[in-house]
Protein backbone atom coordinates (compact mmCIF):
# COMPACT_ATOMS: atom_id res chain seq x y z
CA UNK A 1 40.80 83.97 236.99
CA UNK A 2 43.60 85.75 239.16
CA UNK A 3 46.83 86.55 236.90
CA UNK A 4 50.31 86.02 238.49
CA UNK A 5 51.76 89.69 239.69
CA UNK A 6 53.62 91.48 237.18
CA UNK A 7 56.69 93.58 237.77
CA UNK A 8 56.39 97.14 235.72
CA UNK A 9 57.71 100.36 235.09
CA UNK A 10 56.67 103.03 232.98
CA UNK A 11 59.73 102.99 230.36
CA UNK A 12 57.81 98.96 230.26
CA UNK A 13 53.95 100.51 229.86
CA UNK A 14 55.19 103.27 227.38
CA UNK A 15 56.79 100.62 225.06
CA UNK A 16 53.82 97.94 225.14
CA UNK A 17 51.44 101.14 224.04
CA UNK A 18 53.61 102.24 221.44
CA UNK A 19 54.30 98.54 220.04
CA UNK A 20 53.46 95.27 221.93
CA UNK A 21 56.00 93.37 219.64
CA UNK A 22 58.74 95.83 220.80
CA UNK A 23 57.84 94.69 224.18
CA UNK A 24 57.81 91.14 223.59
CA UNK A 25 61.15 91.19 221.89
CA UNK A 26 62.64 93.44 224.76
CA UNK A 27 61.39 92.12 227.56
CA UNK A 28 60.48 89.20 226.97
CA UNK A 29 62.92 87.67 224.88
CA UNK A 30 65.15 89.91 226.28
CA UNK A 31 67.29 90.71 222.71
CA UNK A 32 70.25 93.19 223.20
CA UNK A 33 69.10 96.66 221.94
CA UNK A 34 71.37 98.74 219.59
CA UNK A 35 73.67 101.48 221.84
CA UNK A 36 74.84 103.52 218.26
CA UNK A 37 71.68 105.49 218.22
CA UNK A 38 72.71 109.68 218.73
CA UNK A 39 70.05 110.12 221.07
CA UNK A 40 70.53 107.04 223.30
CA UNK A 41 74.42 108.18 223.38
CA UNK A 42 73.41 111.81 223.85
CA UNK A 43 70.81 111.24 226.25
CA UNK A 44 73.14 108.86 228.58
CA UNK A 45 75.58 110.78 228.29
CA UNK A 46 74.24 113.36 229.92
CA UNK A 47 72.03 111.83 232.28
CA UNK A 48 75.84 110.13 233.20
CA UNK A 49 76.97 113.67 233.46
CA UNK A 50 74.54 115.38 235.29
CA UNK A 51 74.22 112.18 237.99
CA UNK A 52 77.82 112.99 238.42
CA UNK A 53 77.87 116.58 238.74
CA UNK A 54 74.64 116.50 241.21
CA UNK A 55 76.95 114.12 243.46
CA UNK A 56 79.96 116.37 243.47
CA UNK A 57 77.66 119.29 244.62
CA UNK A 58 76.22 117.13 247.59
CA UNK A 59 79.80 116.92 248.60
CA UNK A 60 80.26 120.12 248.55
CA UNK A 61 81.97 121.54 245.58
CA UNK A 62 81.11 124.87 243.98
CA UNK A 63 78.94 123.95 241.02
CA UNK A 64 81.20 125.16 237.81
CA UNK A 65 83.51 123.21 239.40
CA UNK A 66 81.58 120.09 239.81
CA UNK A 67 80.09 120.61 236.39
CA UNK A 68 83.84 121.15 234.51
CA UNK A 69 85.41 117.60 236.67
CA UNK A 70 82.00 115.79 235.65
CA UNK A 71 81.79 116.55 232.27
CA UNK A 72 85.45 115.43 231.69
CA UNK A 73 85.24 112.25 233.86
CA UNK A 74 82.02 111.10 231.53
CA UNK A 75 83.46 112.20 228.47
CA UNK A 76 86.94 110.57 229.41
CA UNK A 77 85.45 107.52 230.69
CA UNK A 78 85.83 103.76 229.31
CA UNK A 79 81.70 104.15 228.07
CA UNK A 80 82.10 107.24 225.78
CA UNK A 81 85.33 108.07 224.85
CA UNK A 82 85.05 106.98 221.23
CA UNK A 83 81.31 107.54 221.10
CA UNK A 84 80.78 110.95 221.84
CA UNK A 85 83.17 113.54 220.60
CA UNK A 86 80.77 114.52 217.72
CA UNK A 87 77.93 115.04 219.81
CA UNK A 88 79.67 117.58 222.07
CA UNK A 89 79.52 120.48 220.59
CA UNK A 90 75.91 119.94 220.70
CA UNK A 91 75.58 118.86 224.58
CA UNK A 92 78.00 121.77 225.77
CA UNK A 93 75.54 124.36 225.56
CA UNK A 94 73.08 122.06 227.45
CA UNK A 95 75.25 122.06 230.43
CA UNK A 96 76.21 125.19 230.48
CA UNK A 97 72.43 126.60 230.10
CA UNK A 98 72.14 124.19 232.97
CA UNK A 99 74.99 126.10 235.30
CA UNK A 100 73.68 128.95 234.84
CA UNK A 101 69.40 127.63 235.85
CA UNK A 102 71.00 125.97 239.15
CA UNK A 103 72.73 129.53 239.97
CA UNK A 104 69.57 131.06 239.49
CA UNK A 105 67.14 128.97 241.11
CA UNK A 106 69.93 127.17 243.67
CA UNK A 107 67.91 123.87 244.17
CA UNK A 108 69.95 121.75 246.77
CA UNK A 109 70.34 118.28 245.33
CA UNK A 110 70.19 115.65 248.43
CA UNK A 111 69.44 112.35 245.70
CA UNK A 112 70.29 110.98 242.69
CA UNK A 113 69.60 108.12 241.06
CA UNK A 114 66.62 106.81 243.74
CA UNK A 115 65.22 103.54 243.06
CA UNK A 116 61.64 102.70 244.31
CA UNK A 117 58.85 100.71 244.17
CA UNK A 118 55.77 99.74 245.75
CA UNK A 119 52.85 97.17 245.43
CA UNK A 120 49.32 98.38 243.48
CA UNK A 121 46.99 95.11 243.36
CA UNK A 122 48.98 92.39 241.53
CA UNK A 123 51.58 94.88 240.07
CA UNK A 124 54.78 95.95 241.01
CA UNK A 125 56.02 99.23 240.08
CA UNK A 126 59.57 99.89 239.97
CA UNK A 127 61.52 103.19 239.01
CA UNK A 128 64.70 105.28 239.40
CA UNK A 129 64.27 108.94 239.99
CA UNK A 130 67.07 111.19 238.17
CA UNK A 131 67.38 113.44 240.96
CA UNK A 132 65.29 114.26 244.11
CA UNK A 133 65.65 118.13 245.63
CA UNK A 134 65.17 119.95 249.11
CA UNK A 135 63.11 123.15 248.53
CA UNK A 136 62.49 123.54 252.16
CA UNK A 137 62.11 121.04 255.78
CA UNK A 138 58.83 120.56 254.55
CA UNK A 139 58.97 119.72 250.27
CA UNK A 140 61.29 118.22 247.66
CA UNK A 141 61.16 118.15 244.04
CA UNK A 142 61.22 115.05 241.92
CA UNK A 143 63.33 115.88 238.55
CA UNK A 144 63.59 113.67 235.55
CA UNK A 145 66.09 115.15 232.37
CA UNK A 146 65.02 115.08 229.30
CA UNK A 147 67.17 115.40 225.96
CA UNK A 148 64.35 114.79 223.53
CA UNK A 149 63.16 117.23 220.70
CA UNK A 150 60.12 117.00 220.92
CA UNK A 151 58.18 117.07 224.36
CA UNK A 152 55.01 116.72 223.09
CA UNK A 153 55.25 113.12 223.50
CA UNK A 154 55.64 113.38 227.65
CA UNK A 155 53.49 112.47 230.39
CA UNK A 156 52.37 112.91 233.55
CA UNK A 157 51.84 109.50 233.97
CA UNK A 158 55.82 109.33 234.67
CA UNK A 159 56.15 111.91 237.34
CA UNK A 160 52.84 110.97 238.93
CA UNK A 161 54.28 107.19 239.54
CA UNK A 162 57.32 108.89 240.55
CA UNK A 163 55.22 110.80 243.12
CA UNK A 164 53.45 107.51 244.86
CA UNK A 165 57.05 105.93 244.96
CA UNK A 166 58.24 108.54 246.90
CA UNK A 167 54.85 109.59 249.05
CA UNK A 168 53.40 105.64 249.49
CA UNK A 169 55.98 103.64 248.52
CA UNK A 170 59.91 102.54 249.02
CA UNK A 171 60.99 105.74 250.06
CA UNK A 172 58.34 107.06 251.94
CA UNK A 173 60.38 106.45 254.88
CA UNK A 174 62.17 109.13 254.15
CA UNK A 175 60.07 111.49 251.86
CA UNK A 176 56.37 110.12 252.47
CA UNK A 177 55.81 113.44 255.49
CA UNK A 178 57.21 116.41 252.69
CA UNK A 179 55.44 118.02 250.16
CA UNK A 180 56.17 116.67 246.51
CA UNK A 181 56.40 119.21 243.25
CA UNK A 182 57.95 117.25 240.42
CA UNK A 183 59.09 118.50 237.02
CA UNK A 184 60.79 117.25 233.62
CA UNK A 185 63.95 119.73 232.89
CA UNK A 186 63.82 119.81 229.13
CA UNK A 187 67.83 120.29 228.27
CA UNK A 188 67.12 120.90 224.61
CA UNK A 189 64.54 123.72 226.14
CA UNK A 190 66.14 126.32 227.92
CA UNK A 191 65.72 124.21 230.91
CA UNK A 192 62.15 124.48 230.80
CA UNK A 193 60.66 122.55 234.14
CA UNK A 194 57.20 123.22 234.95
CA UNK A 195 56.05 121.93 238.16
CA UNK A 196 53.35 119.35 238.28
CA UNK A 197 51.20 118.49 241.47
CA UNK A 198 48.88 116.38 241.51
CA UNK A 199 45.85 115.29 243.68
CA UNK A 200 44.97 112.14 245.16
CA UNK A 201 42.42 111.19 242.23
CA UNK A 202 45.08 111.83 239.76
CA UNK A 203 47.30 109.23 241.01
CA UNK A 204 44.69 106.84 241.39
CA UNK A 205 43.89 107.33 237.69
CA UNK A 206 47.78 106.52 236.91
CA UNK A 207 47.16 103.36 239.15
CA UNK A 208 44.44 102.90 237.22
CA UNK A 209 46.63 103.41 233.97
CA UNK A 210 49.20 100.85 235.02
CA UNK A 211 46.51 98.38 236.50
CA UNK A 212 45.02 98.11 232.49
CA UNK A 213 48.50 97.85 230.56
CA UNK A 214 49.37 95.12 233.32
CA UNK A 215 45.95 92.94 232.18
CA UNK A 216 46.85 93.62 228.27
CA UNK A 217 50.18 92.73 229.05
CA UNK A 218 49.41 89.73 230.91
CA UNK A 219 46.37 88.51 228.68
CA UNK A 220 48.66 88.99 225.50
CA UNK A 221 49.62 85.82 223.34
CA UNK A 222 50.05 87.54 219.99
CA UNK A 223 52.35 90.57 220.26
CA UNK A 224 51.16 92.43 217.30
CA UNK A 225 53.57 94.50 215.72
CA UNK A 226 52.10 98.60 215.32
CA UNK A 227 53.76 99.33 211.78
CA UNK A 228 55.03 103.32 211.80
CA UNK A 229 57.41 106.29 210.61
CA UNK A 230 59.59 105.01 213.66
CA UNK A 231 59.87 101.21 212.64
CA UNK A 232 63.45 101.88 210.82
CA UNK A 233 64.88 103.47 214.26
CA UNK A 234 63.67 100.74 216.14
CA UNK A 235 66.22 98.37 217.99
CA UNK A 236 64.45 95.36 216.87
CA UNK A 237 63.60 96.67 213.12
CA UNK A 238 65.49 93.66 211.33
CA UNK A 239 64.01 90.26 213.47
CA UNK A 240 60.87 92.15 213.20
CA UNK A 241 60.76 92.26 209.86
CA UNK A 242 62.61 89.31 209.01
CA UNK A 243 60.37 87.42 211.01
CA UNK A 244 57.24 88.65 210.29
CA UNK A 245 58.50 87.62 206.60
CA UNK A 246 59.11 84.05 207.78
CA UNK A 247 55.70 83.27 209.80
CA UNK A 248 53.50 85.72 207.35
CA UNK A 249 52.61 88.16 209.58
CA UNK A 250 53.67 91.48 207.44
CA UNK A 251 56.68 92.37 205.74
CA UNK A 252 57.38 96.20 205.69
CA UNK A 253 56.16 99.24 207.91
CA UNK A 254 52.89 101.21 206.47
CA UNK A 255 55.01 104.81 204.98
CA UNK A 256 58.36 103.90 204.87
């Protein structure tokens, strides 16, 4: 039996592995998720900030400057004015680390924010790349930010995905002839960005990857819940547990 095409990304795959009732409750009945958390405001924040400052330099502004107007634009702005005046003594040394990595390395930001997608079987992939970079006429860089703690948890499955959208699909048009290095730049990390590349058989494994969570997905008519240490941060912590209560299904996370 052929299942209808499915429309993913990899935020979507990474939250039906870590909890298919997360999933179900996000995407599928679509319930607003909490905005109070530190490291979702954090984390926007300054993706916001960086997305601003990496437009400001593509127009041509020196990049203290650009980074000194963006910061106080995002901070100022409608979205995080009362939200984010306790993190900032935290964040400031982030972006200033980060001034002093692009005058070192002088990368030459010519996207931000690039959507793609393209069309694997019966799945669509979709995704929006954080920043894309010149390095020469011949290669760019694919950059994702990264304010987590711990980068253990990270991927390659992200950038690889990231690397078909730009080589094979959406924006090949403009990308799909140039060389493609990408790289997570770890903010909490002393910038750290290690390059990946990756071959051809890589990216059919992370085809391959998507391909299997798009069947569980699809084939899934019980939405188990995956009890952890991380149920209590969770945006959908109280239905889950209230309803699980109700219909039976379990009524408290396995440690907490």
């Amino acid at each position: 039996m052929v299942r209808e095409p499915i429309r993913l990304s990899v935020s979507k795959i990474t939250t039906y592995k870590s909890c298919p009732k997360k999933y179900y409750y996000r995407y599928i009945e679509k319930l607003p998720v909490c905005d109070f958390w530190a490291h979702l405001i954090i984390g926007n924040f300054v993706h916001d900030t960086l997305e601003a400052w990496a437009r400001r330099i593509m127009n041509g502004e020196s990049a203290g400057e650009a980074m000194i107007a963006a910061f106080r634009d995002t901070a100022l702005s409608s979205i995080y004015k009362h939200k984010v005046e306790k993190f900032l003594p935290e964040i400031k040394p982030w972006l200033k680390s980060f001034i002093l990595h692009y005058e070192a390395q002088r990368f030459d930001p010519i996207a931000v924010e690039e959507e793609f997608n393209f069309k694997y079987r019966n799945i669509t992939m979709v995704g929006r790349i954080d920043r894309i970079d010149s390095i020469s006429p011949s290669k760019i860089r694919i950059v994702d930010y990264k304010t987590t703690k711990n980068p253990n948890y990270l991927t390659d499955m992200q950038l690889g995905i990231y690397n078909i959208g730009v080589k094979y699909g959406s924006l090949s048009g403009r990308y799909g002839n140039k060389d493609v290095e990408a790289c997570y730049v770890l903010l909490r990390h002393d910038m750290r960005d290690t390059p990946y590349y990756f071959t051809m058989d890589q990216l059919i494994h992370f085809l391959d990857e998507a391909e299997s969570a798009a069947d569980q997905i699809a084939g899934d008519t019980t939405w188990e819940t995956k009890p952890s240490n991380l149920c209590q941060s969770c945006d959908f912590f109280i239905p889950c547990t209230q309803r699980g209560n109700e219909e039976g299904e379990w009524g408290h996370c396995d440690g907490l």
